[in-house]
C-alpha atoms as a PDB file:
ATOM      1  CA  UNK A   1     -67.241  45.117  -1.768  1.00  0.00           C
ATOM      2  CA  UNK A   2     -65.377  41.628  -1.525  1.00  0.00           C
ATOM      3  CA  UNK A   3     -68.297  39.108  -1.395  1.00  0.00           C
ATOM      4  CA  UNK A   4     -66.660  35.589  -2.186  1.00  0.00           C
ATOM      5  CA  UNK A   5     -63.505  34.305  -3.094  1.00  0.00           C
ATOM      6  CA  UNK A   6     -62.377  31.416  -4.929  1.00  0.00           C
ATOM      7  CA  UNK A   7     -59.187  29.256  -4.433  1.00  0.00           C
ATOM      8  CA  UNK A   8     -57.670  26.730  -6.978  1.00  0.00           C
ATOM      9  CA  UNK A   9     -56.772  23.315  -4.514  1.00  0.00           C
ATOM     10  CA  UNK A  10     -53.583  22.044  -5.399  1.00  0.00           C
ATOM     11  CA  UNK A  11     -50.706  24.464  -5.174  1.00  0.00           C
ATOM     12  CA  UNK A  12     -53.047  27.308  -3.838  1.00  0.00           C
ATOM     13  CA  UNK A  13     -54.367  25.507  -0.139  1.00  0.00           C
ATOM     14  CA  UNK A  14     -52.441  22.246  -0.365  1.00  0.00           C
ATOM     15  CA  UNK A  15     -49.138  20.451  -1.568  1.00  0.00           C
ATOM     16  CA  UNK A  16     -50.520  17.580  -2.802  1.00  0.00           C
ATOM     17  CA  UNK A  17     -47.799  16.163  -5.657  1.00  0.00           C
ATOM     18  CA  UNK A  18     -46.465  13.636  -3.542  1.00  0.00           C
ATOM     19  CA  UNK A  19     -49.362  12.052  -3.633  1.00  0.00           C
ATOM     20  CA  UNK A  20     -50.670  12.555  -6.811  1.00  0.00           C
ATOM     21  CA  UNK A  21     -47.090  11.006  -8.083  1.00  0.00           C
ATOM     22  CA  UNK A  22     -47.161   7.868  -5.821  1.00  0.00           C
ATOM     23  CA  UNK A  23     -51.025   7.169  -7.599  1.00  0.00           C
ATOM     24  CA  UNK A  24     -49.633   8.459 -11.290  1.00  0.00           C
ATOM     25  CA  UNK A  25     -46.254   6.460 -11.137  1.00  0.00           C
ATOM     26  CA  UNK A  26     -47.854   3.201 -10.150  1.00  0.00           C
ATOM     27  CA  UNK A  27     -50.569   3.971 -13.087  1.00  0.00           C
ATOM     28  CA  UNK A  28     -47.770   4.010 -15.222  1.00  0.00           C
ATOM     29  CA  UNK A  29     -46.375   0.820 -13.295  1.00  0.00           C
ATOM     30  CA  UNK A  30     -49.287  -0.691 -14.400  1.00  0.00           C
ATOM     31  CA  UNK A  31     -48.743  -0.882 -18.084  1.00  0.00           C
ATOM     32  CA  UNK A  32     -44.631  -0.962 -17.792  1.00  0.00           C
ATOM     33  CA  UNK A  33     -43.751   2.295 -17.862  1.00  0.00           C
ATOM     34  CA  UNK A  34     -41.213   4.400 -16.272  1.00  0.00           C
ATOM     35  CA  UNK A  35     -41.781   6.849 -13.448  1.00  0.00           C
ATOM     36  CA  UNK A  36     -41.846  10.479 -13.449  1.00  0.00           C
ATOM     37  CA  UNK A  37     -39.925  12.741 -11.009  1.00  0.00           C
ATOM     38  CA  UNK A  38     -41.367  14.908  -8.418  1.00  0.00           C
ATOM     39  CA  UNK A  39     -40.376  18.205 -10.701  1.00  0.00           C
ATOM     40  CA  UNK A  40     -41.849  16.708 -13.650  1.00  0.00           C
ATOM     41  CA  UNK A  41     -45.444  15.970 -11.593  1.00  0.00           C
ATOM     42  CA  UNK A  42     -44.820  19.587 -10.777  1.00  0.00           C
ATOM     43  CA  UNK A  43     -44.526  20.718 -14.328  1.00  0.00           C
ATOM     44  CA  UNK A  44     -47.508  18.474 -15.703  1.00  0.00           C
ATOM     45  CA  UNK A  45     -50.358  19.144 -12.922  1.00  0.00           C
ATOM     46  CA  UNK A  46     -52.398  22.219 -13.674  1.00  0.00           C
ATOM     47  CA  UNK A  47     -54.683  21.047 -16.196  1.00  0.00           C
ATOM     48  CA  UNK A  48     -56.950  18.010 -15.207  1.00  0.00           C
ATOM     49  CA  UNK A  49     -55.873  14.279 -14.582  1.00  0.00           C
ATOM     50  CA  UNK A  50     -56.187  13.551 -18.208  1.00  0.00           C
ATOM     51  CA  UNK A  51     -53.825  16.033 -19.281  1.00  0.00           C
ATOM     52  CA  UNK A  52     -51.767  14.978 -16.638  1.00  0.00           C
ATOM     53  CA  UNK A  53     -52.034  11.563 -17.704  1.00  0.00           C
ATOM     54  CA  UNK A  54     -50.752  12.486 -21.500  1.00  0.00           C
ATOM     55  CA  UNK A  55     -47.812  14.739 -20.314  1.00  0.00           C
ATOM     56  CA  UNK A  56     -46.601  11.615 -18.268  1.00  0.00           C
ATOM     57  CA  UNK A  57     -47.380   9.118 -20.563  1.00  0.00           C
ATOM     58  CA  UNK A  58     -45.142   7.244 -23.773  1.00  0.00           C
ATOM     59  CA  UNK A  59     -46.419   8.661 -27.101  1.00  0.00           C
ATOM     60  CA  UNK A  60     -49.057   6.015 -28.148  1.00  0.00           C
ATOM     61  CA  UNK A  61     -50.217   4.726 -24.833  1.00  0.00           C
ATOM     62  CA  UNK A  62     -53.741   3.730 -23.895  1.00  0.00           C
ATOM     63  CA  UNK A  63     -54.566   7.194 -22.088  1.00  0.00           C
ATOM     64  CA  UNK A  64     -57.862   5.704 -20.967  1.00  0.00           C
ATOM     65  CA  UNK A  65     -56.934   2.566 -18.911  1.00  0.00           C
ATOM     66  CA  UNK A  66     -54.053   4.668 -17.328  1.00  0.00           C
ATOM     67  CA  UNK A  67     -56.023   7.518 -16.388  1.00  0.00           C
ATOM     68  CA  UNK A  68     -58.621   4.946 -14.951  1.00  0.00           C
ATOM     69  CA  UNK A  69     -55.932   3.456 -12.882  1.00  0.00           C
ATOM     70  CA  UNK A  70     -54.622   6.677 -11.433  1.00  0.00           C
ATOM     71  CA  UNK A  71     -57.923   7.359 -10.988  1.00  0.00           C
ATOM     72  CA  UNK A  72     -58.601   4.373  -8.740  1.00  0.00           C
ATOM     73  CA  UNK A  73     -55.488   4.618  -7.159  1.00  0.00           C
ATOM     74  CA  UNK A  74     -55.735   8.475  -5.911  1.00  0.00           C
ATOM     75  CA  UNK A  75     -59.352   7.903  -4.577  1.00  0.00           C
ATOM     76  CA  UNK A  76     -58.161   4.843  -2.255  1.00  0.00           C
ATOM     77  CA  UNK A  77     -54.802   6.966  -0.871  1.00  0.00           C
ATOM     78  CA  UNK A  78     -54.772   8.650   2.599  1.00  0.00           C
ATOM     79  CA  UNK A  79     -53.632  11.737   1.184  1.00  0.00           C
ATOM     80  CA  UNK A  80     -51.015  11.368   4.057  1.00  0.00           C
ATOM     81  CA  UNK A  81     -47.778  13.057   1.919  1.00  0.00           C
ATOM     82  CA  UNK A  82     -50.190  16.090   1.313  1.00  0.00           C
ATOM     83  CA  UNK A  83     -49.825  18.912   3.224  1.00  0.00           C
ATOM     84  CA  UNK A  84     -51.458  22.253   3.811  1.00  0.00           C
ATOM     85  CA  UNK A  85     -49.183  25.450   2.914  1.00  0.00           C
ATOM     86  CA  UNK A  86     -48.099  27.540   5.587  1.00  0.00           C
ATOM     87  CA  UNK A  87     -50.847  30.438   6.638  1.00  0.00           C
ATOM     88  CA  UNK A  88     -53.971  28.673   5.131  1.00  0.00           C
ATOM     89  CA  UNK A  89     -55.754  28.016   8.119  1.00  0.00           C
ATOM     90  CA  UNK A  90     -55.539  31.560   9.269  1.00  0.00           C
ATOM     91  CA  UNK A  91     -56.639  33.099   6.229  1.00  0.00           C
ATOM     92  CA  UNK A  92     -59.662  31.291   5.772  1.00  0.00           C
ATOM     93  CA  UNK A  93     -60.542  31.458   9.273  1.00  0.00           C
ATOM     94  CA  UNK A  94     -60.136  35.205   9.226  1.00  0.00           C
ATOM     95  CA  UNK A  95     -62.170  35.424   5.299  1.00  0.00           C
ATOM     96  CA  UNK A  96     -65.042  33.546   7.236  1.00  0.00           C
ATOM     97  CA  UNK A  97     -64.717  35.477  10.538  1.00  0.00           C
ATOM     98  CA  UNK A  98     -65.544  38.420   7.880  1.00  0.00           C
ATOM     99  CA  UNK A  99     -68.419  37.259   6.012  1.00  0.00           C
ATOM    100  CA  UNK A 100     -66.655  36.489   3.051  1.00  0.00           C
ATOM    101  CA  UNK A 101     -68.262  33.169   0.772  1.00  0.00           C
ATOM    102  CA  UNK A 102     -65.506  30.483   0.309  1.00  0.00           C
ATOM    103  CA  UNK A 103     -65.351  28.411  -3.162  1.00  0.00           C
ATOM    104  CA  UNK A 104     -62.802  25.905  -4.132  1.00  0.00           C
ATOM    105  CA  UNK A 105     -62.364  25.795  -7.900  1.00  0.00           C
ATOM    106  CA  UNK A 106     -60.507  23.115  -9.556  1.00  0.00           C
ATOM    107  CA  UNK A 107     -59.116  20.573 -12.140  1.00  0.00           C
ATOM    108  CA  UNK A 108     -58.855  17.806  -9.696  1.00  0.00           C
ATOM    109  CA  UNK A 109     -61.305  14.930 -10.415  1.00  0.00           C
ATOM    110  CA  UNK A 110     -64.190  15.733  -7.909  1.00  0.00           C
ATOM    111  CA  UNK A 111     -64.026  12.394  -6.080  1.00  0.00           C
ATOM    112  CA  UNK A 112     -60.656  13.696  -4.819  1.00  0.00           C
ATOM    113  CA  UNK A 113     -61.380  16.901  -4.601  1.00  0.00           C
ATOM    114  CA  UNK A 114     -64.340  16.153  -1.992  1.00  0.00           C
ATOM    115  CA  UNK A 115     -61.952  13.585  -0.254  1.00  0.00           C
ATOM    116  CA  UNK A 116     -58.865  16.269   0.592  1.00  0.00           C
ATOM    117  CA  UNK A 117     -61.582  19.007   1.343  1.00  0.00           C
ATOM    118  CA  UNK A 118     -63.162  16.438   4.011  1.00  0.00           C
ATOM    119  CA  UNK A 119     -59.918  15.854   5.117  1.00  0.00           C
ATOM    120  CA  UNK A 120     -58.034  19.000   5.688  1.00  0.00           C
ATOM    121  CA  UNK A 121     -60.815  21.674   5.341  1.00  0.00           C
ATOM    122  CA  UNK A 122     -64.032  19.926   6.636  1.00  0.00           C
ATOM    123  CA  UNK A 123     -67.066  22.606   6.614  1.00  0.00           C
ATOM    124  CA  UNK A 124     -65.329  25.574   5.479  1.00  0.00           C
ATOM    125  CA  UNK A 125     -66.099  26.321   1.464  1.00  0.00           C
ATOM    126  CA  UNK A 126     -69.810  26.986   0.299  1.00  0.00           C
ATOM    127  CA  UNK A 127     -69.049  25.753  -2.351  1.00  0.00           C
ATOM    128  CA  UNK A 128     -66.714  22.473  -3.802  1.00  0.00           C
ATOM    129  CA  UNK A 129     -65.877  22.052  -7.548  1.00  0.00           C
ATOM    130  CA  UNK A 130     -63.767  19.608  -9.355  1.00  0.00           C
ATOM    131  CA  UNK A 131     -63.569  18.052 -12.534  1.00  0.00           C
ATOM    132  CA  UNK A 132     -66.983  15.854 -12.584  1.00  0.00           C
ATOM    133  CA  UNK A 133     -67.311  15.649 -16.495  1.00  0.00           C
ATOM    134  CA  UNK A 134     -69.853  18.505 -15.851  1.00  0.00           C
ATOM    135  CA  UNK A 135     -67.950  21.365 -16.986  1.00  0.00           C
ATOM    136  CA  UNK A 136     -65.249  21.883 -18.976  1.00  0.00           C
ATOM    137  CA  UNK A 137     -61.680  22.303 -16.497  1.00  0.00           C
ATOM    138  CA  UNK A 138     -60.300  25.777 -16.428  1.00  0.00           C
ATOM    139  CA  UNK A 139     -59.006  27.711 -17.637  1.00  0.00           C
ATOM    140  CA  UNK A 140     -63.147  28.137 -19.541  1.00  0.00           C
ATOM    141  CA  UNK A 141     -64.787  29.716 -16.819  1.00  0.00           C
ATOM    142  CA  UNK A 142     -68.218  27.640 -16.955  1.00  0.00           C
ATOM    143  CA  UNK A 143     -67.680  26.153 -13.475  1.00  0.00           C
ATOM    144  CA  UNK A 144     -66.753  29.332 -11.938  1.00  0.00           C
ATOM    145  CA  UNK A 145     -69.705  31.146 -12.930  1.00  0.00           C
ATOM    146  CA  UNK A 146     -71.726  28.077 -11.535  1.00  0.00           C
ATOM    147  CA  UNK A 147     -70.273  28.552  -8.111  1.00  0.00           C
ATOM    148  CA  UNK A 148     -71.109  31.964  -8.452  1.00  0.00           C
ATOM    149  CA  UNK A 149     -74.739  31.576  -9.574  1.00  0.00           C
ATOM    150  CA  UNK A 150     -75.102  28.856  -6.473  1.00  0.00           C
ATOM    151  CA  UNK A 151     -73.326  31.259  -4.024  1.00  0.00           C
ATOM    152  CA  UNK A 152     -75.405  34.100  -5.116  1.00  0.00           C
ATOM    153  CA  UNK A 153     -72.522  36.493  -5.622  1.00  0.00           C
ATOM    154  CA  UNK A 154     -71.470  39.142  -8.351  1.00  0.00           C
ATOM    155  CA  UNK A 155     -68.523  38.013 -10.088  1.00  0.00           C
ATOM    156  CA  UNK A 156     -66.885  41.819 -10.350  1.00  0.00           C
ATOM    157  CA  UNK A 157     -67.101  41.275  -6.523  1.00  0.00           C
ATOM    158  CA  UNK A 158     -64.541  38.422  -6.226  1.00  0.00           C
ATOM    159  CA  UNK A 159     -61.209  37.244  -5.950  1.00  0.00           C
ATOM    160  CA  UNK A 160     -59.704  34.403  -7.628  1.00  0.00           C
ATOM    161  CA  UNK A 161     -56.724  32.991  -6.124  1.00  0.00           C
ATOM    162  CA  UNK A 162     -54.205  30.380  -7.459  1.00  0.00           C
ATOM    163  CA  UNK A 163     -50.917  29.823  -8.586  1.00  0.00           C
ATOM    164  CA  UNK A 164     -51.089  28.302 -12.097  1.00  0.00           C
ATOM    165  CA  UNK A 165     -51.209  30.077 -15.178  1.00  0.00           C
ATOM    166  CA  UNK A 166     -54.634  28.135 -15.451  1.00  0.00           C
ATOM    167  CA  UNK A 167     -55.810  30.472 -12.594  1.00  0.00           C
ATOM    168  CA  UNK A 168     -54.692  33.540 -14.092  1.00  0.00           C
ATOM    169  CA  UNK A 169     -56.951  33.138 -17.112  1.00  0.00           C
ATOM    170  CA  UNK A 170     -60.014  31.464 -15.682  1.00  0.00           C
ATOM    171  CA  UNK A 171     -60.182  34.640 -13.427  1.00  0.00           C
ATOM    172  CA  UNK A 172     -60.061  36.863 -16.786  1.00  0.00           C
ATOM    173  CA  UNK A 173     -62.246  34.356 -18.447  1.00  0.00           C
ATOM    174  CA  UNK A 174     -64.666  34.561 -15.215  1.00  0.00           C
ATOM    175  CA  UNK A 175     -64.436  38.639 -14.864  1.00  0.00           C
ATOM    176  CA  UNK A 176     -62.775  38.462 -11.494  1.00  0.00           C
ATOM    177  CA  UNK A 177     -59.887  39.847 -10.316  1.00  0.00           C
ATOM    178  CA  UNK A 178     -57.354  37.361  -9.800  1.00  0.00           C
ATOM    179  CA  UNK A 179     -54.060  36.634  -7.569  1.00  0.00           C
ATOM    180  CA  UNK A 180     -51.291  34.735  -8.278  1.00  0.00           C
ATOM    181  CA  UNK A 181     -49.667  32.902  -5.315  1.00  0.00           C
ATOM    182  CA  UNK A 182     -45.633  32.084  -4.982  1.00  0.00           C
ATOM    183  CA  UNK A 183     -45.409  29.487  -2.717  1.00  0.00           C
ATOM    184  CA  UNK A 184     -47.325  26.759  -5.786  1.00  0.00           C
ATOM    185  CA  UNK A 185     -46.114  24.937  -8.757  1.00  0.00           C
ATOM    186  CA  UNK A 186     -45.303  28.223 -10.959  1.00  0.00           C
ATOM    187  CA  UNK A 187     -42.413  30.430 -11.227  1.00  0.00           C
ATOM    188  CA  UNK A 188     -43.198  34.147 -11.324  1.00  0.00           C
ATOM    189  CA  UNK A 189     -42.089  34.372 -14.858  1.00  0.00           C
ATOM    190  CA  UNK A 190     -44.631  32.082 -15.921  1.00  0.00           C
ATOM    191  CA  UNK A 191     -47.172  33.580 -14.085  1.00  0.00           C
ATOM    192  CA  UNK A 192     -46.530  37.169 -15.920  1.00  0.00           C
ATOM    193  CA  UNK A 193     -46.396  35.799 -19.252  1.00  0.00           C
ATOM    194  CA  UNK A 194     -49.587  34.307 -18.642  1.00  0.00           C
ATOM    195  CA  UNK A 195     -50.901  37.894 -17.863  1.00  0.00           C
ATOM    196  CA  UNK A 196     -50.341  37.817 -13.794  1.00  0.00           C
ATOM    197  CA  UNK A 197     -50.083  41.855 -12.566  1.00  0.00           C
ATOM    198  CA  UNK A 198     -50.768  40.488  -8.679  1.00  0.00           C
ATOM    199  CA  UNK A 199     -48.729  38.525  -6.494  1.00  0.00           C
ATOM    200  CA  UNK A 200     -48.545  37.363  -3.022  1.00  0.00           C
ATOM    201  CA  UNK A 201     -45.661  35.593  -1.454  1.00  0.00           C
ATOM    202  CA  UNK A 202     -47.838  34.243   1.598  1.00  0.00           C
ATOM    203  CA  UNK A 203     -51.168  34.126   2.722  1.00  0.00           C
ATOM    204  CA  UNK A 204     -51.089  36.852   5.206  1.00  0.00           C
ATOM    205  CA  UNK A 205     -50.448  39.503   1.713  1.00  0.00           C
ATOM    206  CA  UNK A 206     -53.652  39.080   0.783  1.00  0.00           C
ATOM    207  CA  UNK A 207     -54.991  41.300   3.783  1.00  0.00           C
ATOM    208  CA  UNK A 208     -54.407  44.687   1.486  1.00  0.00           C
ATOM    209  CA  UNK A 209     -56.717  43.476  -0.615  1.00  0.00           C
ATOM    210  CA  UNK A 210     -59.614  43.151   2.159  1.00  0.00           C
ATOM    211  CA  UNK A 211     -59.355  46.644   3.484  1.00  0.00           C
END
């Protein structure tokens, strides 16, 4: 019985790299240093805005003040580059429409996190979880097993959607059976030698695995 499932944010529900390069790149602005491409904010997202920070970074910058700046920067933007994928809407409408709990899991910084949620998905997860300092960001599976315990669900019971490599381990990590999506930031291959056995191409796939 499918009781809840849980989404990673960016790359999973949303496209949000445009914006997370405009508030990285003028971090980096900041302190004089050059600008990243879209495909490398692509291939440095996944793991938390620190680690972001340190992929996009000159060896022996001050990671600190530059995360602090992106940080400032991405919770003042209008998120208006960001944009939902294709088929999002209706799945969650239809998981809700069949009982099914709703958690968003994820490495963004929480301030951020609750901003896009407010923005494109106002009152439709039970439960919202960034990177607050809290918990450690995935792929450790301490802030998955929170929403869990606060959703009141069994974790053999869930799904765990996203389309990192990340993903694909926290859901091990968690005990949950997870699904890779196509349409994020990953190539299959990547996804596979990460461990990935289940894919979906679009959001409407994922009915075979609610029957």
């Amino acid at each position: 019985m499918l009781e809840a499932v849980f989404f990673d944010l960016d790359g999973t529900l949303l496209d949000a790299v445009p914006d997370i390069r405009a508030a990285l790149n003028g971090a980096l602005a900041d302190f004089g240093y050059p600008a990243v491409s879209y495909e490398e904010t692509v291939a440095y997202v996944g793991n938390g805005a620190r680690k972001l920070i340190e992929r996009a970074a000159p060896e022996g910058a001050n990671i600190d003040r530059i995360l602090e700046s992106f940080a400032e920067r991405y919770a003042k933007s209008d998120n208006a580059l960001t944009k939902v994928y294709p088929g999002i809407y209706e799945l969650l409408s239809d998981l809700k429409a069949r009982g099914v709990k709703l958690a968003v899991v994820t490495n963004k910084l929480q301030a951020s996190t609750e901003k896009v949620i407010e923005k494109f998905f106002p009152n439709t997860f039970d439960f919202v979880g960034g990177d607050s300092g809290a918990f450690p960001c995935k792929p450790d599976p301490s802030l998955t097993f929170y929403a869990a315990l606060t959703m009141r669900v069994a974790r053999k019971n869930c799904l765990f959607i996203g389309d990192g490599e990340t993903d694909v381990l926290t859901a091990k990590n968690a005990g949950m059976v997870g699904v890779s999506v196509l349409w994020g930031y990953r190539s299959r291959k990547v996804l596979e030698e990460a461990g990935a056995r289940t894919f979906i191409s679009q959001p409407g796939e994922l009915e075979r695995f609610l029957r």
